[in-house]
Protein backbone atom coordinates (compact mmCIF):
# COMPACT_ATOMS: atom_id res chain seq x y z
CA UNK A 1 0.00 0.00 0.00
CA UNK A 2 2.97 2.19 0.50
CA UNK A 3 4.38 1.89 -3.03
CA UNK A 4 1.39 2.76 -4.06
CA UNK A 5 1.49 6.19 -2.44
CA UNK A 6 4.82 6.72 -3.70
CA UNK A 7 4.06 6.00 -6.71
CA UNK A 8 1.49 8.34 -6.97
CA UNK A 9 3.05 11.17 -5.24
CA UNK A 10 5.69 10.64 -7.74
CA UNK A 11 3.26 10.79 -10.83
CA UNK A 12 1.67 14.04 -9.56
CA UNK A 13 5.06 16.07 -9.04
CA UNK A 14 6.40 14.62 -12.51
CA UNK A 15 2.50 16.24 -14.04
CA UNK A 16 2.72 19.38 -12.37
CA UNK A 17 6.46 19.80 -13.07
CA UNK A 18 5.68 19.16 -16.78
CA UNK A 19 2.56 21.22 -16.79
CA UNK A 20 4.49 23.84 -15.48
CA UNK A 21 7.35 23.55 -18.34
CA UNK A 22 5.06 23.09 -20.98
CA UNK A 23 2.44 26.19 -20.06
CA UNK A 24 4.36 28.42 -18.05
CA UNK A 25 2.01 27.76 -15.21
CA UNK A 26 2.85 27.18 -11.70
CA UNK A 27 1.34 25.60 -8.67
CA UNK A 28 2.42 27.31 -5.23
CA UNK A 29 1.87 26.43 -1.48
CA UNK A 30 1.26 28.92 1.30
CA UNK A 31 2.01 32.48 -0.10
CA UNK A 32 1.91 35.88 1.33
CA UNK A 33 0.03 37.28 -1.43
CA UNK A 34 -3.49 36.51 -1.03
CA UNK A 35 -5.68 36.53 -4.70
CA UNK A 36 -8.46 38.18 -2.83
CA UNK A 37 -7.85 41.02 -0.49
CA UNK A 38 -10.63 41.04 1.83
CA UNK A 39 -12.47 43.94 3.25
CA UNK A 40 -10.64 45.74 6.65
CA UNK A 41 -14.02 46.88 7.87
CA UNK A 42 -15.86 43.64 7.82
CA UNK A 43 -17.01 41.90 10.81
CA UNK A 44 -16.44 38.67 9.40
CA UNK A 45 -13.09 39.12 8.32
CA UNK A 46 -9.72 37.99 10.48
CA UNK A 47 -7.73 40.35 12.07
CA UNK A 48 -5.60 41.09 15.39
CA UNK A 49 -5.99 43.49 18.26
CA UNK A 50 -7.63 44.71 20.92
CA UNK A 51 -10.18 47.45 21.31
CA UNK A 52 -10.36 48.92 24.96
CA UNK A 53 -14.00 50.66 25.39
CA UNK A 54 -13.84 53.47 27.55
CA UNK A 55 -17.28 53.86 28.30
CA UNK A 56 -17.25 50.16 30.06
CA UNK A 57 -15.31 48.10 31.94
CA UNK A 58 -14.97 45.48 28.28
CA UNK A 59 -12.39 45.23 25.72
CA UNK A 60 -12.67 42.91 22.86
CA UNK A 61 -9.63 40.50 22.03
CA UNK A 62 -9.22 39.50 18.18
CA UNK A 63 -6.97 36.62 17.02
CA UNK A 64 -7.22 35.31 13.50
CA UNK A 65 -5.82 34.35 10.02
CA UNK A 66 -6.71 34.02 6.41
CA UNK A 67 -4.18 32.10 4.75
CA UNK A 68 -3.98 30.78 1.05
CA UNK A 69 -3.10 26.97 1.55
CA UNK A 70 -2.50 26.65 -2.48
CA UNK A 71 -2.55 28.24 -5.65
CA UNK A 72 -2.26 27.72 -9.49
CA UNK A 73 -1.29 30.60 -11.75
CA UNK A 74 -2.72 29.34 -15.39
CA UNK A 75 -3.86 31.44 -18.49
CA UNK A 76 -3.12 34.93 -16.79
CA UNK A 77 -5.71 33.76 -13.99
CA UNK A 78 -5.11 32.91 -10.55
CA UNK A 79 -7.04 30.11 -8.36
CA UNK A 80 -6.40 29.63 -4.61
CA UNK A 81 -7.53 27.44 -1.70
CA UNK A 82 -7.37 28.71 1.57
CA UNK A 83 -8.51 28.78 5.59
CA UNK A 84 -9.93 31.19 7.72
CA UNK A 85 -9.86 31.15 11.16
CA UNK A 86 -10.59 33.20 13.96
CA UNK A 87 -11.68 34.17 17.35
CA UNK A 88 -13.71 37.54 19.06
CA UNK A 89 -13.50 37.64 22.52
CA UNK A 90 -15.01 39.78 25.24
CA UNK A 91 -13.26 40.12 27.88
CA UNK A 92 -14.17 41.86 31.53
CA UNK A 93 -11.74 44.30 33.03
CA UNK A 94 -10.83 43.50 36.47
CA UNK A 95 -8.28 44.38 39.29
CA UNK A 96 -5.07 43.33 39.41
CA UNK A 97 -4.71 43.12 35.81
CA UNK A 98 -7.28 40.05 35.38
CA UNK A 99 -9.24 39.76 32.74
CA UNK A 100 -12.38 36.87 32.43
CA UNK A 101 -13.53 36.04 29.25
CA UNK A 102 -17.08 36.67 28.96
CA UNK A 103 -18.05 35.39 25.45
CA UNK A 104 -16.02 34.28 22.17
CA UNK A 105 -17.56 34.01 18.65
CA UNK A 106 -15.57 31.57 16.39
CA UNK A 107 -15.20 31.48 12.91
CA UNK A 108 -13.76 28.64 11.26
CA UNK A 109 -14.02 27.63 7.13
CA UNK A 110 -12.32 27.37 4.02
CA UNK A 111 -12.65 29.82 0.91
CA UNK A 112 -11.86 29.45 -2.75
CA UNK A 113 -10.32 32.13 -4.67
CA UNK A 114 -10.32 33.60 -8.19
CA UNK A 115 -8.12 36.67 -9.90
CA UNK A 116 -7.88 37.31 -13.49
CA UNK A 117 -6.28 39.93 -15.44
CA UNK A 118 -8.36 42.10 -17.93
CA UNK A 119 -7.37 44.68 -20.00
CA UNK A 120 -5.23 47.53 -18.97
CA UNK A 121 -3.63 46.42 -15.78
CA UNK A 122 -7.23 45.90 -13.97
CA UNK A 123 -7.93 42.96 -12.05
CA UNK A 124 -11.11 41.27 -11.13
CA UNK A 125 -11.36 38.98 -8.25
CA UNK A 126 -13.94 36.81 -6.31
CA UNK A 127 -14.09 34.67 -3.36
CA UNK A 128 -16.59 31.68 -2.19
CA UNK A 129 -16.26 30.92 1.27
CA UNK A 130 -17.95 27.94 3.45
CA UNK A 131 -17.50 28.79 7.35
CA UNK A 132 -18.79 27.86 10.54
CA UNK A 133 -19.59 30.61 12.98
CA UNK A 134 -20.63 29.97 16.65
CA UNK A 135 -20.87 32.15 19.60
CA UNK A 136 -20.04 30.53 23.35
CA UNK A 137 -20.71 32.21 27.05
CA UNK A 138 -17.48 31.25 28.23
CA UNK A 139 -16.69 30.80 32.09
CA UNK A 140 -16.07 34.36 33.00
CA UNK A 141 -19.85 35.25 32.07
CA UNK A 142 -21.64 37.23 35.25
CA UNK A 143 -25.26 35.92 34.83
């Protein structure tokens, strides 16, 4: 059974290699330049930081990713599979620097990715994403 997975593995990196000869095209793995750049003001987007509100004793922790797991560059267009993941937490500010987490919302999926070129140096992209979101009361909740 294991020749048969080498065997395989080999096949695929001798197709790609020669599709990639042959056309010019390329297949990539994990890149920093994502094909579609998403939105900085969306909710459901992944970011970092933390936002202290003044008016309350809350701040909101933010820890997430998008990254593009692989790519293939054929015909001037781009395609890319990737993950998002991510977490919004509420937190409660306490004394002596403690902070209880009061709720998280979690966002976990995978998105496919498109960019082609079109005339004059313009690029149109688009994005499909499938993701689970959930929201938990987490132990530090005051009922």
């Amino acid at each position: 059974m294991r020749n048969h997975y080498t065997l395989l593995t080999a096949i695929a990196v001798f197709f790609f290699t020669g599709i990639n000869y042959v056309y010019s095209d390329s297949l990539y793995f994990f890149t920093s330049d994502r094909i579609f750049v998403p939105t900085e003001a969306s909710v459901t987007e992944a970011r970092i930081g933390v936002t202290k509100y003044t008016d309350s004793k809350f701040l909101e922790l933010n820890i997430g990713a998008t990254v593009d797991v692989i790519g293939l560059n054929k015909n001037k267009t781009d395609y890319s599979f990737g993950v998002d993941f991510f977490t919004y937490s509420n937190l409660r500010s306490e004394d002596n620097f403690k902070f209880p987490v009061d709720a998280i919302d979690y966002l976990f999926g995978v998105n496919f990715n498109m960019r082609k070129s079109i005339k004059n140096g313009y690029e149109i992209s688009s994005r499909f994403r499938i993701s689970h979101i959930s929201s938990h009361l987490q132990d530090g909740h005051i009922y």
